[in-house]
Protein backbone atom coordinates (compact mmCIF):
# COMPACT_ATOMS: atom_id res chain seq x y z
CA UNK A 1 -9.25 -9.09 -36.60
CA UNK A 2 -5.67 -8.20 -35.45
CA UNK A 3 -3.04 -7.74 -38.17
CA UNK A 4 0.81 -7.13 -37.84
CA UNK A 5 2.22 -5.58 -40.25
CA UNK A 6 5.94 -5.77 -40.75
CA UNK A 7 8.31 -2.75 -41.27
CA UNK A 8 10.90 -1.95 -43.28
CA UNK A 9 13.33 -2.13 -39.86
CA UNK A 10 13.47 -5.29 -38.36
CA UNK A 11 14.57 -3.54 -35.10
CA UNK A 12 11.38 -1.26 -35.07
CA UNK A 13 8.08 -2.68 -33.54
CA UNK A 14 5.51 -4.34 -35.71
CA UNK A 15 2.76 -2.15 -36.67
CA UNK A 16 -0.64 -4.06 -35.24
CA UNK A 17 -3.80 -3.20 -36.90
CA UNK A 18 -7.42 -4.15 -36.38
CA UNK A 19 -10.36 -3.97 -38.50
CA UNK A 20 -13.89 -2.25 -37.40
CA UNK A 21 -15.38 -4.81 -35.39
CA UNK A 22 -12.12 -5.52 -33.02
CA UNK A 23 -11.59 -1.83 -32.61
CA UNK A 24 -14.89 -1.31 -31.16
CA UNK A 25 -15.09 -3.80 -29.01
CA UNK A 26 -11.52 -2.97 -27.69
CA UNK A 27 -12.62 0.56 -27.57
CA UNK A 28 -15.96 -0.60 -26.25
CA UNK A 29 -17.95 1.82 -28.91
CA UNK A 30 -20.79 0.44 -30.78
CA UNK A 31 -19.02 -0.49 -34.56
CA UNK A 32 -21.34 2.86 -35.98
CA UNK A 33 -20.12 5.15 -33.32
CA UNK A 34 -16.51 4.30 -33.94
CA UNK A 35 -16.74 4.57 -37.90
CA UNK A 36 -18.60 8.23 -37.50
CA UNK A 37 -15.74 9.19 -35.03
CA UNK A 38 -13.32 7.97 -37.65
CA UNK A 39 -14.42 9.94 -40.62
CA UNK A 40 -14.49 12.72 -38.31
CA UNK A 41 -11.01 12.55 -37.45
CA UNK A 42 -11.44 11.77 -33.94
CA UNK A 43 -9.67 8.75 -34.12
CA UNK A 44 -5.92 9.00 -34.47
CA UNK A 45 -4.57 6.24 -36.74
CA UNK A 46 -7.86 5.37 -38.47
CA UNK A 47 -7.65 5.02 -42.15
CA UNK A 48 -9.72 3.77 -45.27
CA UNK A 49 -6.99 2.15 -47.74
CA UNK A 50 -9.59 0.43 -49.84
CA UNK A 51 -13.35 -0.46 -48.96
CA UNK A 52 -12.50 -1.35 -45.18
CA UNK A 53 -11.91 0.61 -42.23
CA UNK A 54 -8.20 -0.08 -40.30
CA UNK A 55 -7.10 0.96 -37.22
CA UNK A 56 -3.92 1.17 -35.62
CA UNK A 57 -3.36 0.04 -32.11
CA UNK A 58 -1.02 2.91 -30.75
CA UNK A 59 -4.07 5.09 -32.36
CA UNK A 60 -6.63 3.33 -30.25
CA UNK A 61 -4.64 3.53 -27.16
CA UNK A 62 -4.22 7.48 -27.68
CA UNK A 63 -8.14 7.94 -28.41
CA UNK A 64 -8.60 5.86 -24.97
CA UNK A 65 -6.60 8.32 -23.07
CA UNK A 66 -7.82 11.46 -24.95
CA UNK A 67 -11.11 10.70 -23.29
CA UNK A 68 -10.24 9.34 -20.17
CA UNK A 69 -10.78 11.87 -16.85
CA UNK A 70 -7.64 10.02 -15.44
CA UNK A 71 -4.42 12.75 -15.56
CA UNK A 72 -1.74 11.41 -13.05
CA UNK A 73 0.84 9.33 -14.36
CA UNK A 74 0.60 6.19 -16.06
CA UNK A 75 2.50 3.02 -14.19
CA UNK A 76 2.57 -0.25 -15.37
CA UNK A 77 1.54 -2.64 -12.22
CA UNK A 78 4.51 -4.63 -10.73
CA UNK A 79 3.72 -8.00 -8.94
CA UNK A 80 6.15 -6.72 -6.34
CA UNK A 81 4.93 -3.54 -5.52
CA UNK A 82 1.02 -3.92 -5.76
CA UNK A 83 -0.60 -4.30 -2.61
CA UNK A 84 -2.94 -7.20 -2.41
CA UNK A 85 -4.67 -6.16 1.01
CA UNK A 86 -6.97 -3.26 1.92
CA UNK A 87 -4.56 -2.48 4.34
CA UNK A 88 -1.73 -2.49 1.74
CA UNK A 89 -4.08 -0.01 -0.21
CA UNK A 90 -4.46 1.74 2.53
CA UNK A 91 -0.92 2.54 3.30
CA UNK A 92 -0.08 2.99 -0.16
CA UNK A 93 -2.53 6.02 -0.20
CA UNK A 94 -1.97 7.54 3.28
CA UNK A 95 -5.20 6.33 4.82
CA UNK A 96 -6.27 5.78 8.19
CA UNK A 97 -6.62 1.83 8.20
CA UNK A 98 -9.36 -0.08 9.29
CA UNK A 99 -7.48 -3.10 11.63
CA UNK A 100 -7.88 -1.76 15.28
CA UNK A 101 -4.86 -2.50 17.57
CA UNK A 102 -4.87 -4.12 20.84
CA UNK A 103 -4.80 -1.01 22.78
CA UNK A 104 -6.93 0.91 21.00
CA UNK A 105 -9.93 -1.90 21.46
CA UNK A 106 -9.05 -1.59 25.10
CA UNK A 107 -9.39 2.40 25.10
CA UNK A 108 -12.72 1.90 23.19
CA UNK A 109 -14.05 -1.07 25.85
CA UNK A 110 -12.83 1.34 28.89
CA UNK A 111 -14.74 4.43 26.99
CA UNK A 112 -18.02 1.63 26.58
CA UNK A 113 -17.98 2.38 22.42
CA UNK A 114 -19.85 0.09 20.94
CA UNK A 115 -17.62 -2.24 18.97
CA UNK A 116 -19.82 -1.90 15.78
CA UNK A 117 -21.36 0.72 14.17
CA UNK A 118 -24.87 0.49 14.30
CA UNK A 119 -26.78 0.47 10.89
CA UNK A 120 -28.32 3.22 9.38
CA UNK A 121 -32.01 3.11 9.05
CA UNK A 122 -32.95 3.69 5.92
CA UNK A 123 -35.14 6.31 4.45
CA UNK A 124 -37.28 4.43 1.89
CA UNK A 125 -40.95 3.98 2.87
């Protein structure tokens, strides 16, 4: 269950919480592999103040990217500047992209390419 807690400065961001079952699935840990990481220490922000466990969102988000193999820069998507197309991908990232121009289908129909690539047969039995 998510939990705000207010702090002492009004200007300062509320302090959201969750308990053991809403952290895991947010982490996406089963709720016993989550409370064993917690006692360990693992999990930044995770504390016992009575018989229940609560965890702290910021927390959460930290242990997320402590594991994660991802190290470039984090951007927050803008509707403007995500590409929506392969091709956008593809010119986003450098890459050769897959739409053929007119004269290029004419320099492959002169060479007598085929206009397809042919399947692969594959090498189950």
């Amino acid at each position: 269950m998510k939990r705000s807690v207010p702090l002492a400065d009004p200007q300062e961001r509320q302090l959201v919480t969750y308990g053991l079952k809403a952290a895991a699935k947010i982490v996406g840990l089963h709720e016993q592999t989550l409370l064993a990481r917690a006692r360990r220490g693992v999990i930044p922000g995770a504390c016992k103040p009575g018989k229940c466990w609560v965890f702290i969102e910021d927390g959460l988000r930290e242990y997320l990217l402590s594991i994660s193999t991802y190290r470039g820069p984090l951007m927050k998507p803008s509707a403007l500047s995500a590409p929506t197309t392969k091709e956008g991908y593809a010119a986003l990232l450098g890459l050769p992209t897959r739409r053929e121009s007119k004269r290029q289908r004419e320099f492959d129909a002169r060479l007598g390419l085929p206009k397809q690539r042919k399947r692969r047969k594959q090498a189950w039995p």
